[in-house]
PDB file of N, CA and C in Angstrom:
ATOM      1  N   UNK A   1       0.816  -1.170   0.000  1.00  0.00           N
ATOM      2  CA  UNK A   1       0.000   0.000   0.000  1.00  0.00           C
ATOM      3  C   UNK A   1       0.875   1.255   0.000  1.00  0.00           C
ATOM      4  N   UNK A   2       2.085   1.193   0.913  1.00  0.00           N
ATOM      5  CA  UNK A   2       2.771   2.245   0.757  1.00  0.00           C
ATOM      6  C   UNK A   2       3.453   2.153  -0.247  1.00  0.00           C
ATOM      7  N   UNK A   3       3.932   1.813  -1.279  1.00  0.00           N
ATOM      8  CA  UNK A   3       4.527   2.063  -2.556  1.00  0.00           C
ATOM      9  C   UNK A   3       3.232   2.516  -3.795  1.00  0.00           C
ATOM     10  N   UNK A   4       1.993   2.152  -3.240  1.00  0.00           N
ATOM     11  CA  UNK A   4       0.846   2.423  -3.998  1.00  0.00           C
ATOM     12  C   UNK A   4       0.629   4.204  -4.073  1.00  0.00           C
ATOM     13  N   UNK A   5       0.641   4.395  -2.891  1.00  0.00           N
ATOM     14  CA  UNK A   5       0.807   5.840  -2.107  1.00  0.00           C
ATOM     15  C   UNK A   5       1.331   6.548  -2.508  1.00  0.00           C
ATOM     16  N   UNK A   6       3.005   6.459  -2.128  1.00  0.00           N
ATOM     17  CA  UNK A   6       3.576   6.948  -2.975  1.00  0.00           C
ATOM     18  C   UNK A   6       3.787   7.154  -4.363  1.00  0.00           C
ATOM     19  N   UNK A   7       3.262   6.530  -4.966  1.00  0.00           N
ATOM     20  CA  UNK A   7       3.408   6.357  -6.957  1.00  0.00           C
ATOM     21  C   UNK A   7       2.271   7.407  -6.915  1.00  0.00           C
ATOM     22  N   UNK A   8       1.326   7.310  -6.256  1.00  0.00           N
ATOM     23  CA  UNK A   8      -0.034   8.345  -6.495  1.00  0.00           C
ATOM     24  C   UNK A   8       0.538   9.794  -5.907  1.00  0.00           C
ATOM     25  N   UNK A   9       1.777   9.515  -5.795  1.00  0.00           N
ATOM     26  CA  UNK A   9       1.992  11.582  -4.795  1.00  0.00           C
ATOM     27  C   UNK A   9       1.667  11.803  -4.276  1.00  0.00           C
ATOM     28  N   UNK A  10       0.793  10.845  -2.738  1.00  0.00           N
ATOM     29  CA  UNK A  10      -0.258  10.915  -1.882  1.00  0.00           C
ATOM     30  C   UNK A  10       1.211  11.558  -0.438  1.00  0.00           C
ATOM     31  N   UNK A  11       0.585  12.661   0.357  1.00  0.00           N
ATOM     32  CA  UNK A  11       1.352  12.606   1.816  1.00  0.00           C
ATOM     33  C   UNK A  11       1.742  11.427   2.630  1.00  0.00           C
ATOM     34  N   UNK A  12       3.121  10.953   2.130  1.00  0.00           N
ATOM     35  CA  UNK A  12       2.745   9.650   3.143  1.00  0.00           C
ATOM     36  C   UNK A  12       3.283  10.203   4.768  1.00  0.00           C
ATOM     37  N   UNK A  13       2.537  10.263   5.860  1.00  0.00           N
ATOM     38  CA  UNK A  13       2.806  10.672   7.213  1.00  0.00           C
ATOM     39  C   UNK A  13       3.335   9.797   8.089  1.00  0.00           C
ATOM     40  N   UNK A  14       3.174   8.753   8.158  1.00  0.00           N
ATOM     41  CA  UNK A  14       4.220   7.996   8.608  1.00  0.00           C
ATOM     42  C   UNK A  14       4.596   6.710   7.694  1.00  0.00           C
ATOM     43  N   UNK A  15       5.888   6.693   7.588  1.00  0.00           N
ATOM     44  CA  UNK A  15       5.800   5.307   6.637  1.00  0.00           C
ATOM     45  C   UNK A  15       6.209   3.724   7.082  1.00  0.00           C
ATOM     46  N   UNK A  16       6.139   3.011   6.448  1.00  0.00           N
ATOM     47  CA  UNK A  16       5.676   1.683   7.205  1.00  0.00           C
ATOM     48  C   UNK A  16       6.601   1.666   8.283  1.00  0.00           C
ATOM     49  N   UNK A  17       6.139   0.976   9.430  1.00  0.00           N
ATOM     50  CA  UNK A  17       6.828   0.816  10.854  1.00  0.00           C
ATOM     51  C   UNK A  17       6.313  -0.409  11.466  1.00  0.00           C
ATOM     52  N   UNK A  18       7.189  -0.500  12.297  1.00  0.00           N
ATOM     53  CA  UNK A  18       6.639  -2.080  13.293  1.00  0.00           C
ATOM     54  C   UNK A  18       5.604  -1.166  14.530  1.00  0.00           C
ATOM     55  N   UNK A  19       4.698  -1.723  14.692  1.00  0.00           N
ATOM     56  CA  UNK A  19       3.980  -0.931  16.043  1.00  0.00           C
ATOM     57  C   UNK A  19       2.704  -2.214  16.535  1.00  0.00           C
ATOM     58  N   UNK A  20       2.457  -1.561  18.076  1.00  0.00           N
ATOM     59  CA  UNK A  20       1.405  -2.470  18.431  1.00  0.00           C
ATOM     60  C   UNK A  20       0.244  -1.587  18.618  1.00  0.00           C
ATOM     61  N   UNK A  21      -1.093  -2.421  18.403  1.00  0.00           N
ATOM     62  CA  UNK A  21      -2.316  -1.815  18.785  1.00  0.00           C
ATOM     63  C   UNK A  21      -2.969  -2.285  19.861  1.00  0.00           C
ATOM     64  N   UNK A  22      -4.168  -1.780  20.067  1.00  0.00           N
ATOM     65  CA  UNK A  22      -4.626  -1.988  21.563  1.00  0.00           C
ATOM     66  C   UNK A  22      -4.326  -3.564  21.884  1.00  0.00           C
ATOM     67  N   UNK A  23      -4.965  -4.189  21.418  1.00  0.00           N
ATOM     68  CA  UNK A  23      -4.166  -5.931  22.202  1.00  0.00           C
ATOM     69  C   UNK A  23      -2.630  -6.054  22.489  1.00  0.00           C
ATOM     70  N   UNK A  24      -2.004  -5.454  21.951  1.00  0.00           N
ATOM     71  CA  UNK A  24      -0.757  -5.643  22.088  1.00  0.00           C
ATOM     72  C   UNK A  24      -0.075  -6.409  20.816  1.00  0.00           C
ATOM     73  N   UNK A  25      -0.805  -6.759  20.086  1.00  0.00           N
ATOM     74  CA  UNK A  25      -0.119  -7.755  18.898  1.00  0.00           C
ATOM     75  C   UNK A  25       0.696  -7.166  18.380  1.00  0.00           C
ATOM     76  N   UNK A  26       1.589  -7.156  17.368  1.00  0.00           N
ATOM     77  CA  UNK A  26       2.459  -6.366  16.746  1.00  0.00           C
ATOM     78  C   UNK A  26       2.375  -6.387  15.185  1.00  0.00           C
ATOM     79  N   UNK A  27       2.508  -5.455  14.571  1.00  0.00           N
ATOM     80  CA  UNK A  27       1.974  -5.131  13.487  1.00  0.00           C
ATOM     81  C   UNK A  27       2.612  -4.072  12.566  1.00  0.00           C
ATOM     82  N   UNK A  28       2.769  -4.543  11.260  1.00  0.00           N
ATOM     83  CA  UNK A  28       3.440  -3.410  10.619  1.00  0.00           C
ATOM     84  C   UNK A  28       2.343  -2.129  10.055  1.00  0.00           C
ATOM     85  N   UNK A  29       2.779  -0.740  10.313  1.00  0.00           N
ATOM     86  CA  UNK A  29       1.468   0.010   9.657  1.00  0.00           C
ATOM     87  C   UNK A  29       2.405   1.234   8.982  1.00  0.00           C
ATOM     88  N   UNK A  30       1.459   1.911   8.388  1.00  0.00           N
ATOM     89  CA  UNK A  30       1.865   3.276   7.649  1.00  0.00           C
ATOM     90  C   UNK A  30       0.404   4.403   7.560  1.00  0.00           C
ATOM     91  N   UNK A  31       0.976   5.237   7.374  1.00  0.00           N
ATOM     92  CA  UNK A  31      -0.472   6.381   7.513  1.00  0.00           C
ATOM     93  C   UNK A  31      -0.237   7.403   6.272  1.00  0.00           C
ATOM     94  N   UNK A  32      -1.082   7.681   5.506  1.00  0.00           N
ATOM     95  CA  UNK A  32      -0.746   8.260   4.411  1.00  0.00           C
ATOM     96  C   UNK A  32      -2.501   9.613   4.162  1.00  0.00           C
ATOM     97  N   UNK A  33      -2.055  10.803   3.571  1.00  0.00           N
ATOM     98  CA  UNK A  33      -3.116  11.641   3.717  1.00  0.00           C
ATOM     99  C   UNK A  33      -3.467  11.944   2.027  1.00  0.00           C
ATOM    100  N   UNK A  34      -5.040  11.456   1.697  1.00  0.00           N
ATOM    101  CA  UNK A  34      -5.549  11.981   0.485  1.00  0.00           C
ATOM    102  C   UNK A  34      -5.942  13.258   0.076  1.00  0.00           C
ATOM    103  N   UNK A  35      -6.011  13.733  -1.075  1.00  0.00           N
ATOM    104  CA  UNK A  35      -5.933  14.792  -1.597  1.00  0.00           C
ATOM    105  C   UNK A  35      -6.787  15.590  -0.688  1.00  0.00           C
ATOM    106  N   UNK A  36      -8.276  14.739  -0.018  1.00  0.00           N
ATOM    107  CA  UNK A  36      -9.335  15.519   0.534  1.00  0.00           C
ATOM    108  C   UNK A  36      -8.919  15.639   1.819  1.00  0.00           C
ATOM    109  N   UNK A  37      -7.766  14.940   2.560  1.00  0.00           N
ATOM    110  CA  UNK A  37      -6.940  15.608   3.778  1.00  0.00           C
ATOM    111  C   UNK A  37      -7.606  14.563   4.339  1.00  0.00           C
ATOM    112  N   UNK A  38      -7.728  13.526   3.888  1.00  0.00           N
ATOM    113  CA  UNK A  38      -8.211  11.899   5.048  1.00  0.00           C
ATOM    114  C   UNK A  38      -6.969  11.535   5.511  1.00  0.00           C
ATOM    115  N   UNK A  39      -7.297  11.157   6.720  1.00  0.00           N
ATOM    116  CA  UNK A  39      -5.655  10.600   7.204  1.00  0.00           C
ATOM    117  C   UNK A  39      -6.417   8.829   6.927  1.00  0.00           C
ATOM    118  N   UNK A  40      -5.244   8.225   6.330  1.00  0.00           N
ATOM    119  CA  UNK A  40      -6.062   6.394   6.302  1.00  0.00           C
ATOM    120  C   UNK A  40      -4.691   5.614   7.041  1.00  0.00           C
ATOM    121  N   UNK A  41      -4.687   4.461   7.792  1.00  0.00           N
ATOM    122  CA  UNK A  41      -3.813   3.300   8.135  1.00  0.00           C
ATOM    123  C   UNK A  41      -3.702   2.160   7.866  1.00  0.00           C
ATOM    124  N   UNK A  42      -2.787   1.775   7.075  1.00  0.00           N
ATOM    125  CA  UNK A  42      -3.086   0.535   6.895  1.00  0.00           C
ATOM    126  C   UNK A  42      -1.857  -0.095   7.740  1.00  0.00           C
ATOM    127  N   UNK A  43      -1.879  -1.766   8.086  1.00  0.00           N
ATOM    128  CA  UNK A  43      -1.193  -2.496   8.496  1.00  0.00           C
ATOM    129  C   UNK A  43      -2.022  -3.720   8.313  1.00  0.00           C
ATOM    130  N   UNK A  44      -0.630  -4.928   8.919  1.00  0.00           N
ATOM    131  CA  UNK A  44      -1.114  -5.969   8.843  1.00  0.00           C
ATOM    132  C   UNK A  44      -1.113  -7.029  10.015  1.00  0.00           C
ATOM    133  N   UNK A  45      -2.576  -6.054  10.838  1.00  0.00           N
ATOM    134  CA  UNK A  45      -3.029  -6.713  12.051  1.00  0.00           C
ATOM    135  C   UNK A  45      -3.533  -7.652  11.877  1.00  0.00           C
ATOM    136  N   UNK A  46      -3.436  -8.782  12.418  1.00  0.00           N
ATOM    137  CA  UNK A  46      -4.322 -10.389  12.109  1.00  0.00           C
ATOM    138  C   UNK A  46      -4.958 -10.738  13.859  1.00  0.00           C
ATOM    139  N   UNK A  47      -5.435  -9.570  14.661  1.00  0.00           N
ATOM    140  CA  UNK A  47      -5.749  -9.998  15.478  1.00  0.00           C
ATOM    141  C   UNK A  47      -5.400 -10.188  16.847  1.00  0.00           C
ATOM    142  N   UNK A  48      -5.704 -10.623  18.332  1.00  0.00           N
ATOM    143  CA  UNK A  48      -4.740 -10.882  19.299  1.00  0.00           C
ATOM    144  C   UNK A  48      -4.987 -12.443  19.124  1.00  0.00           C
ATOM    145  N   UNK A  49      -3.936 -12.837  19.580  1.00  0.00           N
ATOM    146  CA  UNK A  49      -4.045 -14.723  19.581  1.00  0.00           C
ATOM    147  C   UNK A  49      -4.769 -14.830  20.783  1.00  0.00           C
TER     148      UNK A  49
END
């Protein structure tokens, strides 16, 4: 997604990183802002075990 982002000239605001979310799982994410000033996240949370 973040190479998608970037090819589109989109703000990327943070770029991919290791981080955890509320469960604690660990997860790679990135945050990138569209033309209309959406902030979006993607990563690849699969959940807490």
């Amino acid at each position: 997604m973040h190479r998608r982002a970037s090819a589109a000239a989109v703000e990327i605001v943070e770029p991919p990183h290791r981080t955890a979310f509320g469960s604690g799982v660990q997860t790679r994410a990135c945050t990138v802002r569209d033309a209309e000033g959406n902030l979006w996240t993607f990563g690849t949370y699969r959940g807490a075990p």
